[in-house]
N, C-alpha and C. Protein backbone atom coordinates (compact mmCIF):
# COMPACT_ATOMS: atom_id res chain seq x y z
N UNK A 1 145.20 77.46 -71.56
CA UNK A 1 143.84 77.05 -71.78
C UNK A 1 143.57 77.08 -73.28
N UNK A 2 143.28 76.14 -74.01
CA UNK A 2 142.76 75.86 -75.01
C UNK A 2 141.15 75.33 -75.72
N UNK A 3 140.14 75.96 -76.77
CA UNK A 3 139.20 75.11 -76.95
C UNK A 3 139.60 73.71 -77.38
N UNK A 4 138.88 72.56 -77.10
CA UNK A 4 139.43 71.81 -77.12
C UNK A 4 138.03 70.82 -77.70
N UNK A 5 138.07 69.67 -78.23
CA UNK A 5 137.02 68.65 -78.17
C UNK A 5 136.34 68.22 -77.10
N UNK A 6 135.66 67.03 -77.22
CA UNK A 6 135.24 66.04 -76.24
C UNK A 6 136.66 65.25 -75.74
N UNK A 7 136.66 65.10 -73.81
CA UNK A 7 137.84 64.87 -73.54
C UNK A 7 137.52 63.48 -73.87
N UNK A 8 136.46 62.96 -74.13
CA UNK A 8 136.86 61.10 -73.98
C UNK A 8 137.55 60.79 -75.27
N UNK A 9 138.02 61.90 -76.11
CA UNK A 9 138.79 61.42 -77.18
C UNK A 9 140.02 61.27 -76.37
N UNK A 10 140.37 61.94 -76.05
CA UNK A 10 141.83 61.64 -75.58
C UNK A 10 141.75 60.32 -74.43
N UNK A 11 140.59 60.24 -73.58
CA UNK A 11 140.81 59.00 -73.04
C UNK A 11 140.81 57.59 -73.63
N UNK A 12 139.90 57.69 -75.09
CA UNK A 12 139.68 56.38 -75.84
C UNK A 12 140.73 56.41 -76.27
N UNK A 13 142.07 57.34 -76.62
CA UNK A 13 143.39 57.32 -76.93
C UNK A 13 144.19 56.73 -75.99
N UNK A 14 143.89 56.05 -74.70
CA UNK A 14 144.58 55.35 -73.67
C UNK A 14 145.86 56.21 -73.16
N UNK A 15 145.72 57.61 -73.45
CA UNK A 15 146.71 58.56 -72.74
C UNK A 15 146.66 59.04 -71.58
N UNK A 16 145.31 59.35 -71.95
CA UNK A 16 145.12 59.66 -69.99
C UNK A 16 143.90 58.46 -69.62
N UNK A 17 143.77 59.29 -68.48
CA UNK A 17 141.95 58.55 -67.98
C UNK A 17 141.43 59.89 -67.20
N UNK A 18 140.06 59.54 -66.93
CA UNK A 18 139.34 60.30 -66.02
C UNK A 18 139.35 59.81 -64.62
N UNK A 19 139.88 60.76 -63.57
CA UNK A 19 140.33 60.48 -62.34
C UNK A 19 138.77 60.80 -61.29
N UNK A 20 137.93 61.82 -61.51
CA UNK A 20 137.09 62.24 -61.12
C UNK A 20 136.69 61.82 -60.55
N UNK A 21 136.43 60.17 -60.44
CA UNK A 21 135.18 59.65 -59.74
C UNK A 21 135.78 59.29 -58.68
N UNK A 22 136.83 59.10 -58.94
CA UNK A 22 138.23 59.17 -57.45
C UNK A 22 137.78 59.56 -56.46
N UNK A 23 137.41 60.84 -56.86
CA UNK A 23 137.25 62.06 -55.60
C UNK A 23 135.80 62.75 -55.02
N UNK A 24 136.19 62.88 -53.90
CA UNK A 24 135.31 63.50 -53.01
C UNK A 24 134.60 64.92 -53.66
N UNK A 25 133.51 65.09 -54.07
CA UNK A 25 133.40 66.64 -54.63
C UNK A 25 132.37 67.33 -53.58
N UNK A 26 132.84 68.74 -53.91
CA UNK A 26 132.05 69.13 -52.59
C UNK A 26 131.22 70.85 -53.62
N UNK A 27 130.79 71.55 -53.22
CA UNK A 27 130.34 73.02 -53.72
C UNK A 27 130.61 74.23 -52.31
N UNK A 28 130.39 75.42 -53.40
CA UNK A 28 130.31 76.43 -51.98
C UNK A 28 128.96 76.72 -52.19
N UNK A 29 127.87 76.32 -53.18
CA UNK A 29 126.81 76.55 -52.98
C UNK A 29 126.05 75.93 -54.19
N UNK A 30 124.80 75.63 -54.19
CA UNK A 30 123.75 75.45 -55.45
C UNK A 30 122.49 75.30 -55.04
N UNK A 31 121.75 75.85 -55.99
CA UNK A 31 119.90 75.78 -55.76
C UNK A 31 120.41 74.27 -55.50
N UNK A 32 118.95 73.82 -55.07
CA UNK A 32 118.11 72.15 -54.88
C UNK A 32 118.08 72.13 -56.22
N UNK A 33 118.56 70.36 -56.51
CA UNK A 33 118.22 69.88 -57.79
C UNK A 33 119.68 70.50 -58.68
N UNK A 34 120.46 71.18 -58.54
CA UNK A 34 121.21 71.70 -59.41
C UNK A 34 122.88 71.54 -58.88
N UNK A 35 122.96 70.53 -58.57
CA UNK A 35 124.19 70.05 -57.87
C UNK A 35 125.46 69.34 -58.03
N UNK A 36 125.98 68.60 -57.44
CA UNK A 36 127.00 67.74 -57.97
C UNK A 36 126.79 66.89 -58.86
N UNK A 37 125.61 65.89 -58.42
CA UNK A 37 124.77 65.04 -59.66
C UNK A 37 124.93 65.61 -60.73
N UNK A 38 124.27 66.75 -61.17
CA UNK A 38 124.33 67.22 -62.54
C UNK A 38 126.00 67.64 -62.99
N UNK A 39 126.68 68.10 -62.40
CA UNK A 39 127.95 68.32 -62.77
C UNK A 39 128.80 67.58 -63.12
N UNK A 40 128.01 66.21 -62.81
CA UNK A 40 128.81 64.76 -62.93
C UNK A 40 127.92 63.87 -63.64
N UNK A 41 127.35 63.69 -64.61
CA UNK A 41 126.12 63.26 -64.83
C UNK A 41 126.12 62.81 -66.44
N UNK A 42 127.65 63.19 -66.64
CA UNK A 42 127.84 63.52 -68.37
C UNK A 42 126.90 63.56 -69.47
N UNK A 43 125.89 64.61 -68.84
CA UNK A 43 124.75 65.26 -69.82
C UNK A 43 124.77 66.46 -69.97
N UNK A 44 125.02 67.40 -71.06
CA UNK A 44 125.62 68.51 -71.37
C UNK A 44 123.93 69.33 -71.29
N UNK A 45 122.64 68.90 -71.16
CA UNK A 45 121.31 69.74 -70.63
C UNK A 45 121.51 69.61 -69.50
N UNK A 46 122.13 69.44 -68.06
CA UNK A 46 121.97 69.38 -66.79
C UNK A 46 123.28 70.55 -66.46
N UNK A 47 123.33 70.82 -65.47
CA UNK A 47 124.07 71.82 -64.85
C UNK A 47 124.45 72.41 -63.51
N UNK A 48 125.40 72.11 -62.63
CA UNK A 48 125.36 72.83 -61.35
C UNK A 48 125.10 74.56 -61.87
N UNK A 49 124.05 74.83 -60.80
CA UNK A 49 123.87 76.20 -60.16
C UNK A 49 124.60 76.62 -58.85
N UNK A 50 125.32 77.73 -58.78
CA UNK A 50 125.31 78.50 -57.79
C UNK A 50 124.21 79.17 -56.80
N UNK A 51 124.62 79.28 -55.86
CA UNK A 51 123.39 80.00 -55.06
C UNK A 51 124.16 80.84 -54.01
N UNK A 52 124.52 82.18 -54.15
CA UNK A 52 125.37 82.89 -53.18
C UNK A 52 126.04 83.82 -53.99
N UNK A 53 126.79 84.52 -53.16
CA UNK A 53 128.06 85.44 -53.65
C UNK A 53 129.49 84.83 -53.95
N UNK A 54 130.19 85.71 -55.13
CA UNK A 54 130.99 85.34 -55.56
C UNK A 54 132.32 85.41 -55.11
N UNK A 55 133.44 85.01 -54.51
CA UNK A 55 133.60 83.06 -55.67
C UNK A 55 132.58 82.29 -55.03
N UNK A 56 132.37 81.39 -56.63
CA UNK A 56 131.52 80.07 -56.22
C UNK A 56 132.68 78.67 -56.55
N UNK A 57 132.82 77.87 -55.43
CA UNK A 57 133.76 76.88 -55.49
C UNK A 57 133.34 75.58 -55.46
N UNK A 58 134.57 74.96 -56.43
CA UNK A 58 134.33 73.57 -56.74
C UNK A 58 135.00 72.88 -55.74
N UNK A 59 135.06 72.10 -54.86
CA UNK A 59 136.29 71.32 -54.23
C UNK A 59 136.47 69.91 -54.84
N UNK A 60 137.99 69.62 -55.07
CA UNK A 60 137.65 68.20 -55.31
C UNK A 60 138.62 67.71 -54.67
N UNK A 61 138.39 66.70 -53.55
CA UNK A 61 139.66 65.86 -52.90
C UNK A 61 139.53 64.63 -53.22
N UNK A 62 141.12 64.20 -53.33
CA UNK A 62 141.11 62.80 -53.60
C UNK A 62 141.83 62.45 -52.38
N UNK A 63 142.02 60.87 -52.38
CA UNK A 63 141.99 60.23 -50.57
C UNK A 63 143.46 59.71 -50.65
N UNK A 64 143.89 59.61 -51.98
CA UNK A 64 145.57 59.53 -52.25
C UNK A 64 146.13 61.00 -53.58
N UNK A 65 147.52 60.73 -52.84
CA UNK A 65 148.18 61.74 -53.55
C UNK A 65 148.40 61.24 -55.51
N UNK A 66 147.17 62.33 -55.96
CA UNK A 66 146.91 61.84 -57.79
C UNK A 66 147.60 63.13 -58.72
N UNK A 67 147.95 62.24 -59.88
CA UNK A 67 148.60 62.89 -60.78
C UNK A 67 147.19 63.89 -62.02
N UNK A 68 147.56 65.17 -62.09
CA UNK A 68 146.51 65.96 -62.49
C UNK A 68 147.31 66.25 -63.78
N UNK A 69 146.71 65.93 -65.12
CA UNK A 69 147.45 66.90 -66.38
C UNK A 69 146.15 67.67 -66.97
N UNK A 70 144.98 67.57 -66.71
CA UNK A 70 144.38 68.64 -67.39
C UNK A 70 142.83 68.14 -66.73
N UNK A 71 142.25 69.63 -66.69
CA UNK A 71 140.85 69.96 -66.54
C UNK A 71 139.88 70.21 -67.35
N UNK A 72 139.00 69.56 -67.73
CA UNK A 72 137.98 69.87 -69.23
C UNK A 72 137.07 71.08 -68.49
N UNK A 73 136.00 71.79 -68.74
CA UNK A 73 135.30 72.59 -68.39
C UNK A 73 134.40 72.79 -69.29
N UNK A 74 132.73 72.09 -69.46
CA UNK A 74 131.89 72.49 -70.24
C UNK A 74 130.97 73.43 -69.95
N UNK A 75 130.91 74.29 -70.85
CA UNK A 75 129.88 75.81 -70.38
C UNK A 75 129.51 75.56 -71.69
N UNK A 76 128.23 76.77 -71.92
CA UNK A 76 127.90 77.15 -73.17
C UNK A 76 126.99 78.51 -73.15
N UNK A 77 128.07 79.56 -73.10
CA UNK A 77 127.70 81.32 -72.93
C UNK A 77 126.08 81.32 -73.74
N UNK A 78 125.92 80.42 -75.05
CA UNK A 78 124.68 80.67 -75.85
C UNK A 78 123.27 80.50 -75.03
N UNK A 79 123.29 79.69 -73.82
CA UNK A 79 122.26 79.31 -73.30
C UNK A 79 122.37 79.75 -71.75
N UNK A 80 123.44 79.99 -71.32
CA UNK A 80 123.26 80.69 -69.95
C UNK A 80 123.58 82.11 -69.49
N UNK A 81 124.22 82.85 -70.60
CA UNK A 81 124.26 84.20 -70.85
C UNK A 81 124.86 84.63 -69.25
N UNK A 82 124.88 85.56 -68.84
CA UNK A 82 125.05 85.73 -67.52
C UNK A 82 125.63 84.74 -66.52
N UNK A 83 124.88 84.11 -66.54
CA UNK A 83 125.49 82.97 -65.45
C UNK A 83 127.11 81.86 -66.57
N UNK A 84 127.16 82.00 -67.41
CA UNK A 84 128.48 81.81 -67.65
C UNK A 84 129.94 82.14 -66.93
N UNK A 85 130.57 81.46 -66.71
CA UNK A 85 132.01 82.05 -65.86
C UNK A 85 132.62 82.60 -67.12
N UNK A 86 133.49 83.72 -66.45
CA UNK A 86 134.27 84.63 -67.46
C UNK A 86 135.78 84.70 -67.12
N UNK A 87 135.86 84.38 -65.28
CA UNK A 87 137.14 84.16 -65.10
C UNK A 87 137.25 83.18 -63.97
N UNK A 88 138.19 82.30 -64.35
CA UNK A 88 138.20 81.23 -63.13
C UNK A 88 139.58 80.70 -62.58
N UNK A 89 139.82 80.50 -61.32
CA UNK A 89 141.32 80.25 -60.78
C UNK A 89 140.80 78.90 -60.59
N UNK A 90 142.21 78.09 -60.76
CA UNK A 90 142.46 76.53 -60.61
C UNK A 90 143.56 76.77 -59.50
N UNK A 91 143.41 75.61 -58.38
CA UNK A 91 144.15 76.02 -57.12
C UNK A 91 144.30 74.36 -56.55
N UNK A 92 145.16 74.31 -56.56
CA UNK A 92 145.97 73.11 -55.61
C UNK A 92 146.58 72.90 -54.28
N UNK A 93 146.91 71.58 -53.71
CA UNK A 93 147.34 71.39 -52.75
C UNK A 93 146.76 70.05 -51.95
N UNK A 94 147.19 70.23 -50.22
CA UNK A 94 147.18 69.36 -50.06
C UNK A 94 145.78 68.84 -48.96
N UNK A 95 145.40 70.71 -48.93
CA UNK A 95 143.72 70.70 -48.14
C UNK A 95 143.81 72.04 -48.07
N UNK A 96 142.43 72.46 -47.62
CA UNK A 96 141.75 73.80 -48.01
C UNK A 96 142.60 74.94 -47.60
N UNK A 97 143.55 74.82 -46.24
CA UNK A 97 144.66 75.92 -46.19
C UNK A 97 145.81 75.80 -46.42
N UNK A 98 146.10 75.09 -47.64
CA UNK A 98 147.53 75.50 -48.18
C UNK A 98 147.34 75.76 -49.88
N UNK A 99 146.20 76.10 -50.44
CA UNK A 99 145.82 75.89 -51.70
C UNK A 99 146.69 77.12 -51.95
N UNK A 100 147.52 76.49 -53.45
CA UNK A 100 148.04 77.70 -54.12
C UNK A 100 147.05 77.72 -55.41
N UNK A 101 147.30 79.06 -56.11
CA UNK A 101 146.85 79.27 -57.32
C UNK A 101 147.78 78.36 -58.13
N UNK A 102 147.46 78.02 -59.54
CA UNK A 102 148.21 77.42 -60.44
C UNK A 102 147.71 78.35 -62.35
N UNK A 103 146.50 77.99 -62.07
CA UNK A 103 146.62 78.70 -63.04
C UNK A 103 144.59 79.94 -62.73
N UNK A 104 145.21 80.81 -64.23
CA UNK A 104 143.73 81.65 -63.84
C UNK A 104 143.77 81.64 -65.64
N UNK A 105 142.24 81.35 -65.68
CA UNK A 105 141.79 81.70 -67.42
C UNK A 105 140.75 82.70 -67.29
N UNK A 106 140.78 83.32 -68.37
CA UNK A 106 139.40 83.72 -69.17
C UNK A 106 138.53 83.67 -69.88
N UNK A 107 137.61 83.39 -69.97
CA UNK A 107 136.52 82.74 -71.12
C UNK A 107 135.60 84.05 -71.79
N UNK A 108 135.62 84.00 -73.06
CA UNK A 108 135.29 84.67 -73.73
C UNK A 108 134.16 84.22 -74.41
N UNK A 109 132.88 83.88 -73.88
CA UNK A 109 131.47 83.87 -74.33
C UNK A 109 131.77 82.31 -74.97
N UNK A 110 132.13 81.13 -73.78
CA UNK A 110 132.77 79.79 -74.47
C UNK A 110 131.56 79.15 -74.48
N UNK A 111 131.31 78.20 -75.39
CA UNK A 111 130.57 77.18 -75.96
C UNK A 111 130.95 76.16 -76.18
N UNK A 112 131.10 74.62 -75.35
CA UNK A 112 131.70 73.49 -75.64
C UNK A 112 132.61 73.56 -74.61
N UNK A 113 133.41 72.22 -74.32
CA UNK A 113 134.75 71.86 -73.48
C UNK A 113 135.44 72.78 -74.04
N UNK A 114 136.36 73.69 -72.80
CA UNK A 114 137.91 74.38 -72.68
C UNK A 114 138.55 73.14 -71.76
N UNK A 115 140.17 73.03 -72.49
CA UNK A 115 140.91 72.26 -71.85
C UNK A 115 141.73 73.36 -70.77
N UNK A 116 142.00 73.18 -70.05
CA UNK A 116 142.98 73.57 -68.56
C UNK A 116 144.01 72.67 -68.80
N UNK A 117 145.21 72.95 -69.52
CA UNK A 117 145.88 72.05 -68.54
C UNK A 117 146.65 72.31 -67.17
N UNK A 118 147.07 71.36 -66.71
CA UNK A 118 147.49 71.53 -64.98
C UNK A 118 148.99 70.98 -65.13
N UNK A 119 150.00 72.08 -65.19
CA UNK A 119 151.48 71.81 -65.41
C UNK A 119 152.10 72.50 -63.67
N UNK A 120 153.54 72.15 -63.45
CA UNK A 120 154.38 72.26 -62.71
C UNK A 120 155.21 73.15 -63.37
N UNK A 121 156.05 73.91 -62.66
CA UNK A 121 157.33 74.95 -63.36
C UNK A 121 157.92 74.03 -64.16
N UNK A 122 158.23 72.43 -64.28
CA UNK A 122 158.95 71.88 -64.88
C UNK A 122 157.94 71.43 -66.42
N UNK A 123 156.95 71.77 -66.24
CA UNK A 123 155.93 71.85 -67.36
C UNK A 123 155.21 70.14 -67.10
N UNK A 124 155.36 69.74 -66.32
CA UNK A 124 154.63 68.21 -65.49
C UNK A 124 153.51 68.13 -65.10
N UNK A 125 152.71 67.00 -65.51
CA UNK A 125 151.28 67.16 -64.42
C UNK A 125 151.56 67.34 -63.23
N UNK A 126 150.85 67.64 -62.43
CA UNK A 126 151.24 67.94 -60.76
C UNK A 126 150.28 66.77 -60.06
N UNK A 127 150.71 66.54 -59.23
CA UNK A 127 150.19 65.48 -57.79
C UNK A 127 149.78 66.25 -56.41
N UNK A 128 148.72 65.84 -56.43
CA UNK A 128 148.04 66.40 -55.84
C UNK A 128 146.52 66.32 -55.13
N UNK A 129 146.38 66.26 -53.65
CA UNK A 129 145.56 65.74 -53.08
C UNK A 129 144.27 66.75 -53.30
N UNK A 130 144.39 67.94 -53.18
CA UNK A 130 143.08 68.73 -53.96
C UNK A 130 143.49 69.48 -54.72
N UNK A 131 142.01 69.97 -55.42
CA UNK A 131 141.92 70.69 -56.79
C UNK A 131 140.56 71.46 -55.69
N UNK A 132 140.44 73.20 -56.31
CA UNK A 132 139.83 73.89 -56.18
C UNK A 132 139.84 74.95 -57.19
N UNK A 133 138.30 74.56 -57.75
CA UNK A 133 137.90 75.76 -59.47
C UNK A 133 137.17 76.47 -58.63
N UNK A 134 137.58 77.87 -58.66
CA UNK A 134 136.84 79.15 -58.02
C UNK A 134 136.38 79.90 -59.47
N UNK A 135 135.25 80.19 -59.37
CA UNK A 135 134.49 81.68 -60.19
C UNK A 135 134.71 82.69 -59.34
N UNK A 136 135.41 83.51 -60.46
CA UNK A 136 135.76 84.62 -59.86
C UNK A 136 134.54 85.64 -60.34
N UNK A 137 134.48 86.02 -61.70
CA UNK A 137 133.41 86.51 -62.30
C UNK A 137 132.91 85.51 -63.21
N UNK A 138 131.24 86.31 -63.80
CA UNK A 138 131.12 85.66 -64.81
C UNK A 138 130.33 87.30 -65.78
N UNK A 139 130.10 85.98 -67.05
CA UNK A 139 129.89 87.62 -68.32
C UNK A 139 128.23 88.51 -67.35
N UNK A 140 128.23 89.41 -67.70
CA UNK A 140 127.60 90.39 -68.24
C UNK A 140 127.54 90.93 -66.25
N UNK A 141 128.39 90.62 -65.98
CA UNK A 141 128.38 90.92 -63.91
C UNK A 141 127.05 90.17 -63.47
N UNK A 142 126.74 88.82 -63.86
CA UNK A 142 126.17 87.68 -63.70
C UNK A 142 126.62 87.13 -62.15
N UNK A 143 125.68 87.42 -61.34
CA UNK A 143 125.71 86.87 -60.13
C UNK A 143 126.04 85.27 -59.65
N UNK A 144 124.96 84.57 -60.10
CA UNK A 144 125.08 83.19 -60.00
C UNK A 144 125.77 82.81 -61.13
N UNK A 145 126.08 80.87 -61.17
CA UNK A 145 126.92 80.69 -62.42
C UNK A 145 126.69 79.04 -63.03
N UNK A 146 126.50 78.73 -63.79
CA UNK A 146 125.94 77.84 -64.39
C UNK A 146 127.82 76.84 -65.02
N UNK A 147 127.65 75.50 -64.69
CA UNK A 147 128.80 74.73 -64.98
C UNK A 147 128.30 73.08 -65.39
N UNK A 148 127.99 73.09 -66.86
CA UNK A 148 127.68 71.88 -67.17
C UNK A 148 128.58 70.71 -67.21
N UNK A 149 129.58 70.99 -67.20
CA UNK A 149 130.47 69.13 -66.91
C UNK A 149 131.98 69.61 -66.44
N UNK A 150 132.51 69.04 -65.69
CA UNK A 150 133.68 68.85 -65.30
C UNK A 150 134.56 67.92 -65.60
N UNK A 151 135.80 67.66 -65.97
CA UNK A 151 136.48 66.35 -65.70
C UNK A 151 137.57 66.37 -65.53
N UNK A 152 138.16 65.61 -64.67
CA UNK A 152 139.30 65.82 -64.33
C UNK A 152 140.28 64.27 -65.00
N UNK A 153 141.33 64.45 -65.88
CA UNK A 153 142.39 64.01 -66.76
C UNK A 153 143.38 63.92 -65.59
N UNK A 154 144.14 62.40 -65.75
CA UNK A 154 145.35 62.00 -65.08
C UNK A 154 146.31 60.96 -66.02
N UNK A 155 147.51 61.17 -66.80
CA UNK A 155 147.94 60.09 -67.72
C UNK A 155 148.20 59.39 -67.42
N UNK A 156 148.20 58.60 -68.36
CA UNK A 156 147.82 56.66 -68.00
C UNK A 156 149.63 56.47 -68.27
N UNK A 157 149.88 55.36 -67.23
CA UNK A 157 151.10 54.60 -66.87
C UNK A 157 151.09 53.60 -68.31
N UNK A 158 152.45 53.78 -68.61
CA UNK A 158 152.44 53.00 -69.60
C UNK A 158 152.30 51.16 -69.44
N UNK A 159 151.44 50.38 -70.24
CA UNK A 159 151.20 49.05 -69.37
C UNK A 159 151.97 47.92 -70.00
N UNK A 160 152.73 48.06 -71.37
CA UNK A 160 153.26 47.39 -71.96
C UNK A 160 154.25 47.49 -72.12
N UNK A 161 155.58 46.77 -71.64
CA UNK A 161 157.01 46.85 -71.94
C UNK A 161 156.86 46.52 -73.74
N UNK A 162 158.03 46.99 -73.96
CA UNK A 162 158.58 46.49 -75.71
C UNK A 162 160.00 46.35 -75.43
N UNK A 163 160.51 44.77 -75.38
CA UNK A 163 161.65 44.96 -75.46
C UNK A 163 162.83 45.56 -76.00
N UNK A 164 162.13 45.41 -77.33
CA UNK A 164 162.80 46.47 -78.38
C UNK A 164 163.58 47.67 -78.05
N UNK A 165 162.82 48.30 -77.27
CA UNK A 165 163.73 49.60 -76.94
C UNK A 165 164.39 49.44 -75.72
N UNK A 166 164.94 48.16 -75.31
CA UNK A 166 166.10 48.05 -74.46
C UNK A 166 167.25 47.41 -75.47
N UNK A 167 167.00 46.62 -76.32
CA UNK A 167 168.20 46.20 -76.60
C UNK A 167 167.30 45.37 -78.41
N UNK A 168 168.71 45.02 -78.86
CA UNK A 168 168.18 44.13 -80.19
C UNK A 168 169.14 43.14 -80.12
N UNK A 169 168.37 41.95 -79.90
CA UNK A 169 168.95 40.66 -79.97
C UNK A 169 169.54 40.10 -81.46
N UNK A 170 170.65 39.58 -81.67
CA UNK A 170 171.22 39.24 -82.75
C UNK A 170 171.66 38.23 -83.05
N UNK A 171 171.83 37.31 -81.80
CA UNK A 171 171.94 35.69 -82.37
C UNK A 171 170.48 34.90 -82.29
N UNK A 172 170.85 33.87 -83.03
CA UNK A 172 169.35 32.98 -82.88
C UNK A 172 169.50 32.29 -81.57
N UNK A 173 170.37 32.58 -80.20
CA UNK A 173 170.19 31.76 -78.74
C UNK A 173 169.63 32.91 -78.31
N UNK A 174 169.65 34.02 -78.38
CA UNK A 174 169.08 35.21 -77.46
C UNK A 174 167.79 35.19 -78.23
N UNK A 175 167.46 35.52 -79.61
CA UNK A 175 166.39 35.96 -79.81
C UNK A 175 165.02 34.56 -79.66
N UNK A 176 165.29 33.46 -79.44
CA UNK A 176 164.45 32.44 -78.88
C UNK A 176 163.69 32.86 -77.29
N UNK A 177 164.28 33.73 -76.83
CA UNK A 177 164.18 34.75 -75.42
C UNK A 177 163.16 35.60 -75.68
N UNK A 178 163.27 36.02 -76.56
CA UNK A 178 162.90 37.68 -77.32
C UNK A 178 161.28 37.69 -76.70
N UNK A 179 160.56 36.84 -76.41
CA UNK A 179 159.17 37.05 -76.38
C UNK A 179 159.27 35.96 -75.28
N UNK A 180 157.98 36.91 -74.69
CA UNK A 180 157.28 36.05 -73.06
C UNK A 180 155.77 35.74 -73.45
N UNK A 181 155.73 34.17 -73.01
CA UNK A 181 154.40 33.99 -73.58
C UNK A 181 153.05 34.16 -72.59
């Protein structure tokens, strides 16, 4: 887990994309008005609330098997004090009873996007039909928990061959080939 920027830099970089809207999102709880909308809403004043005991869970299913390399997570400890998450498990799979853990962070009074990324033992994005962000705690033994943006990162397939890096043409009958119009 790293602080990190705004993720649409890396998407205006055509490396990844945002997969999010892909998927089905669900909660284990939130006041009225403080819901998925806002968690998805890419306005950093709006915010899902919790409403319940802790963990409070994110579900996110997608309807095909998707490639996951990283999770953004916007909080900001300065304005929700308490209700900030302090520790959170990222959990995969293929539906709600086979979720493994993958990874667990800690946040230390964060302000702005933390990147997650989401690797395999082979250090790979992973594929994968759900994602589940559990709050485990948050600062100051903060009951409920406040989560201003989510996004979920999948890298982009490369769309342009270059012949170049198969071979280098060297007579003038092959290289008349060299380009497709």
């Amino acid at each position: 887990m790293t602080s990190e920027k705004d993720p649409l830099v890396s998407e205006r970089s055509g490396t990844v994309r945002e997969v999010g809207n892909n998927a089905i999102w669900s909660l284990s709880s939130c006041k009225p008005g403080f819901g998925i909308d806002q968690l998805r809403d890419d306005c950093m004043d709006t915010y899902w609330q919790s409403d319940g005991q802790l963990p409070h869970l994110v579900n996110i299913q997608f309807q095909r098997k998707t490639m996951v390399s990283h999770i953004y997570i916007y909080t900001d400890y300065k304005l929700d004090e308490s209700y900030t998450p302090s520790r959170i498990s990222i959990r995969a799979g293929t539906h709600f009873n086979d979720l493994q853990e993958i990874e667990v962070i800690e946040l230390i009074e964060p302000s702005g996007w933390e990147m997650i990324p989401i690797k395999d033992l082979d250090d790979s994005p992973i594929r994968t039909y759900m994602i589940q962000i559990a709050i485990l705690s948050n600062h100051q033994n903060g009951r409920d928990t406040h989560m201003r943006q989510i996004k979920i990162q999948s890298p982009c397939e490369p769309t342009n061959l270059d012949i170049s890096k198969f071979t280098k043409f060297t007579t003038v009958q092959c290289q008349q080939y060299a380009t497709i119009r």
